[in-house]
Protein backbone atom coordinates (compact mmCIF):
# COMPACT_ATOMS: atom_id res chain seq x y z
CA UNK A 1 0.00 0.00 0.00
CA UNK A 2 2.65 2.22 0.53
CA UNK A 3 4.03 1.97 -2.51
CA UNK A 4 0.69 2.30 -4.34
CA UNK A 5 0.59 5.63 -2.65
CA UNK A 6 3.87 6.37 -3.86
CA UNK A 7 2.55 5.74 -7.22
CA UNK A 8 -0.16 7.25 -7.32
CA UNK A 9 1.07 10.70 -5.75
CA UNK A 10 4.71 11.81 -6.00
CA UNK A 11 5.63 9.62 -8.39
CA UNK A 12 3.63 10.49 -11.31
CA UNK A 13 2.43 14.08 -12.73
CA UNK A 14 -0.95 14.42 -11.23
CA UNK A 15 -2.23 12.74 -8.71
CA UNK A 16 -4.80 9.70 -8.47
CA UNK A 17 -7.04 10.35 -5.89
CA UNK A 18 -8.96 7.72 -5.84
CA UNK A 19 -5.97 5.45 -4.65
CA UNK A 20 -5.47 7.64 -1.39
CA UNK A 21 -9.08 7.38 -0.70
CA UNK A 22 -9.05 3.59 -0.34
CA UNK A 23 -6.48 3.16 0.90
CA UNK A 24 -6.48 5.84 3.91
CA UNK A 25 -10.48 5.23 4.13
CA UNK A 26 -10.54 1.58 3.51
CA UNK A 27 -7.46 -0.10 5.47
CA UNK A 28 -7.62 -0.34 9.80
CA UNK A 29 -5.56 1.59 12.47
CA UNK A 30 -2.73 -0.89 12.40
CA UNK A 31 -2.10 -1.67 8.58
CA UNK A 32 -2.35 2.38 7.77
CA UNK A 33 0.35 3.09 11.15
CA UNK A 34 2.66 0.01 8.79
CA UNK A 35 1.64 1.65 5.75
CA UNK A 36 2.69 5.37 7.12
CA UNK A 37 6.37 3.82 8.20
CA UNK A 38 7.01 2.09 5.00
CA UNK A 39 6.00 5.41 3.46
CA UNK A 40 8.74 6.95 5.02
CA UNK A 41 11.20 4.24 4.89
CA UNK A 42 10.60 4.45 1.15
CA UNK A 43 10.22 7.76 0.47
CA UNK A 44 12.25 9.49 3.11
CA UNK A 45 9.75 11.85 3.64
CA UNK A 46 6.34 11.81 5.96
CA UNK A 47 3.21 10.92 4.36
CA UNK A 48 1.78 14.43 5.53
CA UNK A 49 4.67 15.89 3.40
CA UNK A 50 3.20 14.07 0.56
CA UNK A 51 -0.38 15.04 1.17
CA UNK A 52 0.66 18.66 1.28
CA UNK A 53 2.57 18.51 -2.15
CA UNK A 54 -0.03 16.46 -3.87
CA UNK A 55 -3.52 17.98 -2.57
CA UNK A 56 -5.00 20.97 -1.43
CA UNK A 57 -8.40 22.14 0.12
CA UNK A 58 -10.85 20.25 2.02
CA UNK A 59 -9.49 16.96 0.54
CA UNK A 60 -5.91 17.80 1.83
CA UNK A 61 -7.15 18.51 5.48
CA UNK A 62 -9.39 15.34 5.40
CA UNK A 63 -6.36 13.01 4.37
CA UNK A 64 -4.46 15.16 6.98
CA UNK A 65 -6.85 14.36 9.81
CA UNK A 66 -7.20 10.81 8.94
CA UNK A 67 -2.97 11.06 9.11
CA UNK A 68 -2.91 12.49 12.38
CA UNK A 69 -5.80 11.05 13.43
CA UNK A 70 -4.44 7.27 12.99
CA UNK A 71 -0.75 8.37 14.46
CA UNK A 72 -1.75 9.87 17.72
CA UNK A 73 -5.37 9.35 17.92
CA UNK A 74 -5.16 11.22 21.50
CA UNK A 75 -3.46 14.36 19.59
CA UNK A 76 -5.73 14.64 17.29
CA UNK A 77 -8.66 15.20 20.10
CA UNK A 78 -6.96 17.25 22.22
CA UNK A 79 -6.00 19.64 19.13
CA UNK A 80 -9.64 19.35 17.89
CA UNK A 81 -10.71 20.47 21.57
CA UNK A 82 -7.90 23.70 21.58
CA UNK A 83 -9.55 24.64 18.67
CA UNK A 84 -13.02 24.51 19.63
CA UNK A 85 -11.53 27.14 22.46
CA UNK A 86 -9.36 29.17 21.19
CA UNK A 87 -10.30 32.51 19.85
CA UNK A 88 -12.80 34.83 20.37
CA UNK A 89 -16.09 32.64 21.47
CA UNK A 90 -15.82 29.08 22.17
CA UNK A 91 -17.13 26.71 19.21
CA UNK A 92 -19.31 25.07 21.66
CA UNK A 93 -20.74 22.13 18.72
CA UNK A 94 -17.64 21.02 18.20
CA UNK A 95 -16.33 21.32 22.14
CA UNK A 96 -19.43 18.52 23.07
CA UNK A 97 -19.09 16.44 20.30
CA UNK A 98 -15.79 15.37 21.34
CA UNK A 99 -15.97 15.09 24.85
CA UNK A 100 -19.14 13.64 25.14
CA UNK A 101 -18.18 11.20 22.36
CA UNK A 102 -15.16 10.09 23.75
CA UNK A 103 -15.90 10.09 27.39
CA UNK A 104 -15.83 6.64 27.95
CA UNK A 105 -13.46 5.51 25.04
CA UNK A 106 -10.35 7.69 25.52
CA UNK A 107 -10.75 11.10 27.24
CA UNK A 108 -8.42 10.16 30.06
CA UNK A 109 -5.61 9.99 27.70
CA UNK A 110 -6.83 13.13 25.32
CA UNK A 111 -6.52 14.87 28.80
CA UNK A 112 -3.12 13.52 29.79
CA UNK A 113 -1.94 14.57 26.17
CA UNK A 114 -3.57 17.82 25.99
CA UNK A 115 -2.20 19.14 29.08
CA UNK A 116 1.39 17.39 27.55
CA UNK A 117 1.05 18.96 24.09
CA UNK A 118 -0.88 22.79 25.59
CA UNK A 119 0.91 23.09 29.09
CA UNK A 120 -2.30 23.53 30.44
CA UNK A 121 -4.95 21.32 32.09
CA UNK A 122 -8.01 20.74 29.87
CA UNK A 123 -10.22 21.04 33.10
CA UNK A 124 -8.75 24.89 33.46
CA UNK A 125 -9.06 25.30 29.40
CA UNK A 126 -12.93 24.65 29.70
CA UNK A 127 -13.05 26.73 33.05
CA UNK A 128 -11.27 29.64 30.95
CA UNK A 129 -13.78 29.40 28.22
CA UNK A 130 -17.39 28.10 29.49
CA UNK A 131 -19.54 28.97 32.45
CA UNK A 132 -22.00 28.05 34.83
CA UNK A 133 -23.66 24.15 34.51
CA UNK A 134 -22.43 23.86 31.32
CA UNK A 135 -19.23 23.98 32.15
CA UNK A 136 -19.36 22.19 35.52
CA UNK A 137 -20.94 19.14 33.34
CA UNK A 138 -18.08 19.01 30.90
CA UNK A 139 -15.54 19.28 33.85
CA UNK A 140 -17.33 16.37 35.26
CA UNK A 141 -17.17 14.29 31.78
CA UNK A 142 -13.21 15.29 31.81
CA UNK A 143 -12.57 14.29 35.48
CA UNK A 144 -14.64 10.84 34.79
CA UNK A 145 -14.60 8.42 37.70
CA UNK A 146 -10.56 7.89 37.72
């Protein structure tokens, strides 16, 4: 698979979509982390490098997120919850979705990694940004029962 992406990206003018799609959409968590590390045993490059070279738009940032998404799956939430607060106003949709969706699948570790990755506890990030019940019932879903 790695080399198909190869082929069907960097190593030919144009690039055939299609063969990203399947094979970043189709393939599980474990054969697309292999795929990713012969990528760059092959390549000597990253296959976000690629990604950015070959594509661009909303296409680019979906192939991205599956990318960073499958690497650190952690990361990826805890940047998906920075943004939802950062800035003026906090993006409150997105800010529920994932915490209540990953409350009992993985938020203790999105926690550990976004206070790693932020230098900031995610309890004070949502105590920075929300108010009242609202946010004393996401600081509950963050704390969980650990």
């Amino acid at each position: 698979d790695a080399q198909a992406l190869y082929r069907a990206g960097e190593r030919r003018l144009g690039t055939d979509e299609s063969t990203f799609n399947a094979i970043l959409a189709a393939q599980n968590y474990g054969q697309l982390r292999l795929v990713f590390a012969e990528y760059q045993k092959a390549t000597n490059h990253s296959i976000e490098q690629a990604i950015n070279a070959e594509f661009s738009g909303d296409i680019r940032d979906g192939l991205l997120a599956i990318v960073k998404c499958i690497k650190n799956r952690p990361a990826y939430f805890a940047e998906l919850i920075y943004n939802s607060l950062k800035g003026f106003g906090t993006r409150d949709t997105d800010l529920i979705r994932v915490i209540v969706s990953r409350a009992d699948i993985d938020l203790r570790s999105i926690r550990t990694e976004y206070q790693s990755i932020y230098k900031t506890s995610l309890e004070n990030a949502i105590a920075g940004d929300c108010s009242g019940n609202y946010k004393e019932g996401l600081i509950a879903l963050v704390k969980g029962n650990y």
